[in-house]
C-alpha atoms as a PDB file:
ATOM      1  CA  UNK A   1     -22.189 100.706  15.145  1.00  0.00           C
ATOM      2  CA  UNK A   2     -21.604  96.546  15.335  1.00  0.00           C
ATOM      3  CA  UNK A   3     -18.583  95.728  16.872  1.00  0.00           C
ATOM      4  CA  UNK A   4     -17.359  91.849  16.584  1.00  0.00           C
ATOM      5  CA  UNK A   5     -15.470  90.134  19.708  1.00  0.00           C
ATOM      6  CA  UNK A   6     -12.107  89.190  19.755  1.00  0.00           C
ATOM      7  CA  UNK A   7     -10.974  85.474  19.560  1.00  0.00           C
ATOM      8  CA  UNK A   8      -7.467  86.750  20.145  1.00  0.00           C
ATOM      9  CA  UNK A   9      -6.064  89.430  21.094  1.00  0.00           C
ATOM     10  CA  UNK A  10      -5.002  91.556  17.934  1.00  0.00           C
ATOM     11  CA  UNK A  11      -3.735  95.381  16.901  1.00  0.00           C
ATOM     12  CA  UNK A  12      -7.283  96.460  16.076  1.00  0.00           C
ATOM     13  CA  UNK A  13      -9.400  93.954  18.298  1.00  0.00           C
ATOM     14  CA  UNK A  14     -12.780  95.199  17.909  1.00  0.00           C
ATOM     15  CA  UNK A  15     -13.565  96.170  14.040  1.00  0.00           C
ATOM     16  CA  UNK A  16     -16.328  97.867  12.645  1.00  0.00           C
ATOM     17  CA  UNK A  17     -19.207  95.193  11.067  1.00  0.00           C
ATOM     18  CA  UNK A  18     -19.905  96.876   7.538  1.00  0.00           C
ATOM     19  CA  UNK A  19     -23.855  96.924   6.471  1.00  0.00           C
ATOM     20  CA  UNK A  20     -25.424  95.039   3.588  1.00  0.00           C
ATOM     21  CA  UNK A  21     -25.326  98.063   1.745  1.00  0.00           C
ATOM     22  CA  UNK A  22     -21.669  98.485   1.525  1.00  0.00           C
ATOM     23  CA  UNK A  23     -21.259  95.119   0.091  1.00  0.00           C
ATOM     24  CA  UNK A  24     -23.971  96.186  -2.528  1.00  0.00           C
ATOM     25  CA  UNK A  25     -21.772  99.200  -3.601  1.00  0.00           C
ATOM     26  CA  UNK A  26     -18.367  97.057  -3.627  1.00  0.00           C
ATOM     27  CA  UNK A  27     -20.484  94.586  -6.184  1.00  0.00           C
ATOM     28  CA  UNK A  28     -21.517  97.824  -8.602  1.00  0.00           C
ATOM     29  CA  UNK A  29     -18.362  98.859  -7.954  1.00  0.00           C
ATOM     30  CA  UNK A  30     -17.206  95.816  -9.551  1.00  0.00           C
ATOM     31  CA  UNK A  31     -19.338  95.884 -12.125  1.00  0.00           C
ATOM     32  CA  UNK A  32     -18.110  99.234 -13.051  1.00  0.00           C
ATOM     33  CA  UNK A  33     -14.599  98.151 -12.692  1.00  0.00           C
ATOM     34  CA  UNK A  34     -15.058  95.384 -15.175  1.00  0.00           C
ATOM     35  CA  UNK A  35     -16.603  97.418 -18.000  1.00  0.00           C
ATOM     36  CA  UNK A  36     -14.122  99.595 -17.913  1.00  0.00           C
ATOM     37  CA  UNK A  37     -15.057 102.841 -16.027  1.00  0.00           C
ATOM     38  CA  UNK A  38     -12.475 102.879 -13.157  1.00  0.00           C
ATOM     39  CA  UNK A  39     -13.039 106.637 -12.245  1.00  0.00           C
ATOM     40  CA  UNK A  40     -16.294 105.698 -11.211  1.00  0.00           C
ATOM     41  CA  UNK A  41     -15.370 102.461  -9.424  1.00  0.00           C
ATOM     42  CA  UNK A  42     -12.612 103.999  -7.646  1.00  0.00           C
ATOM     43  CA  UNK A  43     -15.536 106.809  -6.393  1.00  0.00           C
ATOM     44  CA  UNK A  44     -17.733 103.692  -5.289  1.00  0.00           C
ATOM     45  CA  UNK A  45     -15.047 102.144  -3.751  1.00  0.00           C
ATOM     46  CA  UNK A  46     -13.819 105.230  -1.893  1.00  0.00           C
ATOM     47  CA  UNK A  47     -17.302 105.366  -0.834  1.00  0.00           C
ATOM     48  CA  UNK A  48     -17.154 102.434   0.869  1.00  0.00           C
ATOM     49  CA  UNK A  49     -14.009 102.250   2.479  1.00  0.00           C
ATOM     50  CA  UNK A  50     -14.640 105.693   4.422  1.00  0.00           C
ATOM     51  CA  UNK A  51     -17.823 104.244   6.125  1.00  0.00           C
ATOM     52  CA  UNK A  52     -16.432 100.975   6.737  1.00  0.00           C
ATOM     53  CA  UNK A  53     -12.488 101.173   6.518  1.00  0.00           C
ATOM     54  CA  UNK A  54     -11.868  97.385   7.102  1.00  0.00           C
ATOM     55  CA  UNK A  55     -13.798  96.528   3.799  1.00  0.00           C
ATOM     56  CA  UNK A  56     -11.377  93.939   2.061  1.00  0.00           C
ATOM     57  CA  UNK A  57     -13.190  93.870  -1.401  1.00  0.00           C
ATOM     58  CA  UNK A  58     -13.618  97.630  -1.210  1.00  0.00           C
ATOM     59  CA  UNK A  59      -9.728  97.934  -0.364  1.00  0.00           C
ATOM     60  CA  UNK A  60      -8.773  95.520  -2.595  1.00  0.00           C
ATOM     61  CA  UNK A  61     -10.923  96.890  -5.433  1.00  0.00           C
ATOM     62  CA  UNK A  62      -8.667 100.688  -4.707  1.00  0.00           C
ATOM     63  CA  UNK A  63      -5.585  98.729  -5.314  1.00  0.00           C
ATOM     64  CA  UNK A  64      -6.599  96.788  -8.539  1.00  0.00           C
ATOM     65  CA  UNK A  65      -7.607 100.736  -9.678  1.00  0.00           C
ATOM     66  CA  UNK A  66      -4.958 102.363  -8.801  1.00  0.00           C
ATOM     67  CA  UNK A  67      -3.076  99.296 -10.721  1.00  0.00           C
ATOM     68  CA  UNK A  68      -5.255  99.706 -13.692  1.00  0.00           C
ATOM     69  CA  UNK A  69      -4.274 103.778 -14.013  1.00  0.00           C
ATOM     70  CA  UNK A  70      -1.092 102.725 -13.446  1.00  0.00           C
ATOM     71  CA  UNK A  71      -0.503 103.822  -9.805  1.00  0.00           C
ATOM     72  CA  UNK A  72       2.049 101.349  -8.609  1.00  0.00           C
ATOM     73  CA  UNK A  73       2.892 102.717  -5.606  1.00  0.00           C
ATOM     74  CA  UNK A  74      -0.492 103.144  -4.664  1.00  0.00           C
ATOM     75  CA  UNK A  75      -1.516  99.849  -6.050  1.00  0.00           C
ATOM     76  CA  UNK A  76       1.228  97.834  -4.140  1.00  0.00           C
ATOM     77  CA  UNK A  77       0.511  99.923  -0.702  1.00  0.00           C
ATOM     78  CA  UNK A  78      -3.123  99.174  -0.596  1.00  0.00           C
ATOM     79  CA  UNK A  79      -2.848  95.108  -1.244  1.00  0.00           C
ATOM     80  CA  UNK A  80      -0.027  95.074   0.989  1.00  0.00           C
ATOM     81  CA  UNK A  81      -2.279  96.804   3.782  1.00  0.00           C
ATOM     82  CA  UNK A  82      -5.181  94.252   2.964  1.00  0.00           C
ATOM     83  CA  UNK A  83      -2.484  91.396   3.775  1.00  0.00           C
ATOM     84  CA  UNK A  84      -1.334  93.169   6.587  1.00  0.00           C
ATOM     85  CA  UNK A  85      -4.464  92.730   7.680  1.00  0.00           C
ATOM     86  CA  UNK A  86      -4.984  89.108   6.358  1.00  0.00           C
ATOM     87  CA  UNK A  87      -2.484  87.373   4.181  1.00  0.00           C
ATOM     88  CA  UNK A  88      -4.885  84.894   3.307  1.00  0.00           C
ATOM     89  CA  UNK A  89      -6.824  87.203   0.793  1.00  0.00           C
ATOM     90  CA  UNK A  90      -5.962  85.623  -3.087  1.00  0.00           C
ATOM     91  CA  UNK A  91      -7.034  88.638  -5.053  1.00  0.00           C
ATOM     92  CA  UNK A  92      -5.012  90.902  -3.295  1.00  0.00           C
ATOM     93  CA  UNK A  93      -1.895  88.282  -3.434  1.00  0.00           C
ATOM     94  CA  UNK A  94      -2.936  87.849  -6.863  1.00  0.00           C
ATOM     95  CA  UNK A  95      -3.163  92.508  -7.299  1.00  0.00           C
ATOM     96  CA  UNK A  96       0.412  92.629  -5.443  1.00  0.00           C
ATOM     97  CA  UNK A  97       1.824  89.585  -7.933  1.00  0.00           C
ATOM     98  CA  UNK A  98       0.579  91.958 -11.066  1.00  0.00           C
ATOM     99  CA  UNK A  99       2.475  95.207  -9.339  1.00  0.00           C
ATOM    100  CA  UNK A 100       5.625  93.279  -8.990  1.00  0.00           C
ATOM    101  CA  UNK A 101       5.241  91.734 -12.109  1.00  0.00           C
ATOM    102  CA  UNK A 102       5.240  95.551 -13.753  1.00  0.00           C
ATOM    103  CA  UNK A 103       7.966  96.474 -11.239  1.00  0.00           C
ATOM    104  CA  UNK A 104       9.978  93.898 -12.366  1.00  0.00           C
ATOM    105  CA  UNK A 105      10.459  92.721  -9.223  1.00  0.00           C
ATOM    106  CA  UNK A 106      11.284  88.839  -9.846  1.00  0.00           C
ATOM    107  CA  UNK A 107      11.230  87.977  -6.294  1.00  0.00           C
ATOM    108  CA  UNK A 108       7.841  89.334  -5.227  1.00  0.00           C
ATOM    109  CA  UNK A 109       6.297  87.780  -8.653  1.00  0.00           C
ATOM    110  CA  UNK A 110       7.665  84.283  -7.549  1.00  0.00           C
ATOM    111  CA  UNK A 111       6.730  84.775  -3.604  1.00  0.00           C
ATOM    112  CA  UNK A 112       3.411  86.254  -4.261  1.00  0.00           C
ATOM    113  CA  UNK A 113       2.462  83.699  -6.825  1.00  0.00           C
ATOM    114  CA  UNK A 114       3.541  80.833  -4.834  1.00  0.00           C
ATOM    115  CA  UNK A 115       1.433  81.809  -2.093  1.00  0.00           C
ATOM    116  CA  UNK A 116      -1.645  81.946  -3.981  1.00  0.00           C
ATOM    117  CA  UNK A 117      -0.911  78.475  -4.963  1.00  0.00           C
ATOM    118  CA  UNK A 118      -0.408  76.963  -1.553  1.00  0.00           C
ATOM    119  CA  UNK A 119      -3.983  78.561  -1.097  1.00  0.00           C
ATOM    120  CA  UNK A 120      -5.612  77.578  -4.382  1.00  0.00           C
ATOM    121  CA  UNK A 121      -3.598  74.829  -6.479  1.00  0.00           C
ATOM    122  CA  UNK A 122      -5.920  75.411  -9.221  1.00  0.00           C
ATOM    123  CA  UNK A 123      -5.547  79.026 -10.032  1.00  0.00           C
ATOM    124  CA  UNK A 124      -4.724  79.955 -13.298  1.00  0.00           C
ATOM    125  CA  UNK A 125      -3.521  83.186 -13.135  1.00  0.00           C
ATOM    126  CA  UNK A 126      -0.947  82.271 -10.768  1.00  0.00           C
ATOM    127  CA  UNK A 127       0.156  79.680 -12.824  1.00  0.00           C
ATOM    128  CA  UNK A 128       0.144  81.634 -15.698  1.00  0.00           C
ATOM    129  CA  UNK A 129       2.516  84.819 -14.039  1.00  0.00           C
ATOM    130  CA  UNK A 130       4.703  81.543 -13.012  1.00  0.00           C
ATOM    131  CA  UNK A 131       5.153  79.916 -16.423  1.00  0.00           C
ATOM    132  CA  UNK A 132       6.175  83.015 -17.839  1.00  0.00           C
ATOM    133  CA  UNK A 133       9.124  83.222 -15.640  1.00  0.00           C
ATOM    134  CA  UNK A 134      11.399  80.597 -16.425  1.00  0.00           C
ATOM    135  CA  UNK A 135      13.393  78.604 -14.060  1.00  0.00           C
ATOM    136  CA  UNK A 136      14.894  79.873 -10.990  1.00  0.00           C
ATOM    137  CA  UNK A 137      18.330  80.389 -11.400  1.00  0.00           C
ATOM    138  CA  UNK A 138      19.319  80.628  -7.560  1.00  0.00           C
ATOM    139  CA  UNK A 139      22.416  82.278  -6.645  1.00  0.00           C
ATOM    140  CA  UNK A 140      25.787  81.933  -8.120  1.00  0.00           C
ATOM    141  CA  UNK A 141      28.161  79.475  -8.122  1.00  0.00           C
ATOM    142  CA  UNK A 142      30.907  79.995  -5.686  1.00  0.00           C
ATOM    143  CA  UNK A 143      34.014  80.419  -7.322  1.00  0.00           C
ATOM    144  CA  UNK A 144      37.664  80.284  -5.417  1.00  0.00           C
ATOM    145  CA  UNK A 145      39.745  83.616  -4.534  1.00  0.00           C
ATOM    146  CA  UNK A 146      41.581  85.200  -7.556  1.00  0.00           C
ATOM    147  CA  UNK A 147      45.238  83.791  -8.421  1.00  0.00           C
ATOM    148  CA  UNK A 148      47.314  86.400  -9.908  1.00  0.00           C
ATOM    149  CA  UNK A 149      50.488  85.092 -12.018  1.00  0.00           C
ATOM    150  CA  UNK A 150      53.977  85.915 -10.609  1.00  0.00           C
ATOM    151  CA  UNK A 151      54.352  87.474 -13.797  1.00  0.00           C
ATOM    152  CA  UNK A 152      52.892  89.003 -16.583  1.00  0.00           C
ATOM    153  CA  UNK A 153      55.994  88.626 -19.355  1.00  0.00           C
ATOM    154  CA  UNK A 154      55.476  85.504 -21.025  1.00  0.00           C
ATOM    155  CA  UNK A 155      57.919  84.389 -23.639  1.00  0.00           C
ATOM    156  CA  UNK A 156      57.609  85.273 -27.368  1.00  0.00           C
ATOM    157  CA  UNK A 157      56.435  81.674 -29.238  1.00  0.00           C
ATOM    158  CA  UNK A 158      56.570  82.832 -32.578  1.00  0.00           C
ATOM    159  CA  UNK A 159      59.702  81.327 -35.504  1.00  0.00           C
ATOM    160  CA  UNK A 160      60.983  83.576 -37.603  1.00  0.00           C
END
């Protein structure tokens, strides 16, 4: 087993180095993801993650399955481990933005989205989950304390 040193001291300092091999599966994995057959996938990906548990494409490719059977739970727990890990990883900013997004979860769509575009002003889908939000409305006006009337008899204004 590889081990890589630490630059700076960190939770899980020493992490495992995964072999060429488990970035082959993660691509078929991919591949299988893509046309459609996310049992298998999910297998390949499963695969990969118990050899080499620090995998980010193998993680993040368990969350976009999960999403895709519509696991949200699942889905939204695995990318937000991967950004645990490193918040700096668009697809699963992009797989957590898609969760909240079916969650209805406003906020995460807009904080989620926005981060992706601080990393990559050009991506599409981000803009595209933003557009289809509308404006931020923002809190409330602040309105002044209820005034209740001295009275509620008010005299009749009707002629007759």
């Amino acid at each position: 087993m590889l081990l890589t040193a630490c630059v700076a001291p960190t939770t899980a300092c020493a992490q495992e180095v995964c072999p060429d091999a488990a970035n082959e599966l993660v691509q078929q994995g991919w591949e299988l993801y893509r046309s459609g057959e996310i049992d298998e996938a999910t297998a390949l990906f499963e695969r990969v993650s118990s050899g080499c548990p620090n995998d980010v494409a193998a993680r993040t490719g368990l969350g976009y399955a999960a999403l895709r059977m519509a696991n949200l739970a699942e889905s939204r727990t695995l990318f937000e481990a991967v950004l645990a890990d490193d918040s700096m990883v668009v697809d699963a900013l992009i797989g957590l933005g898609m969760v909240a997004w079916r969650e209805g979860d406003e906020v995460m769509v807009r904080t989620a989205f926005r981060r992706v575009r601080e990393l990559e002003p050009a991506n599409e889908t981000a803009q595209q989950y933003l557009s289809r939000l509308g404006p931020e409305l923002g809190p409330p006006p602040e309105r002044g304390p209820l005034v209740l009337p001295e009275s509620v008899e008010y005299p009749v204004r009707a002629q007759g």
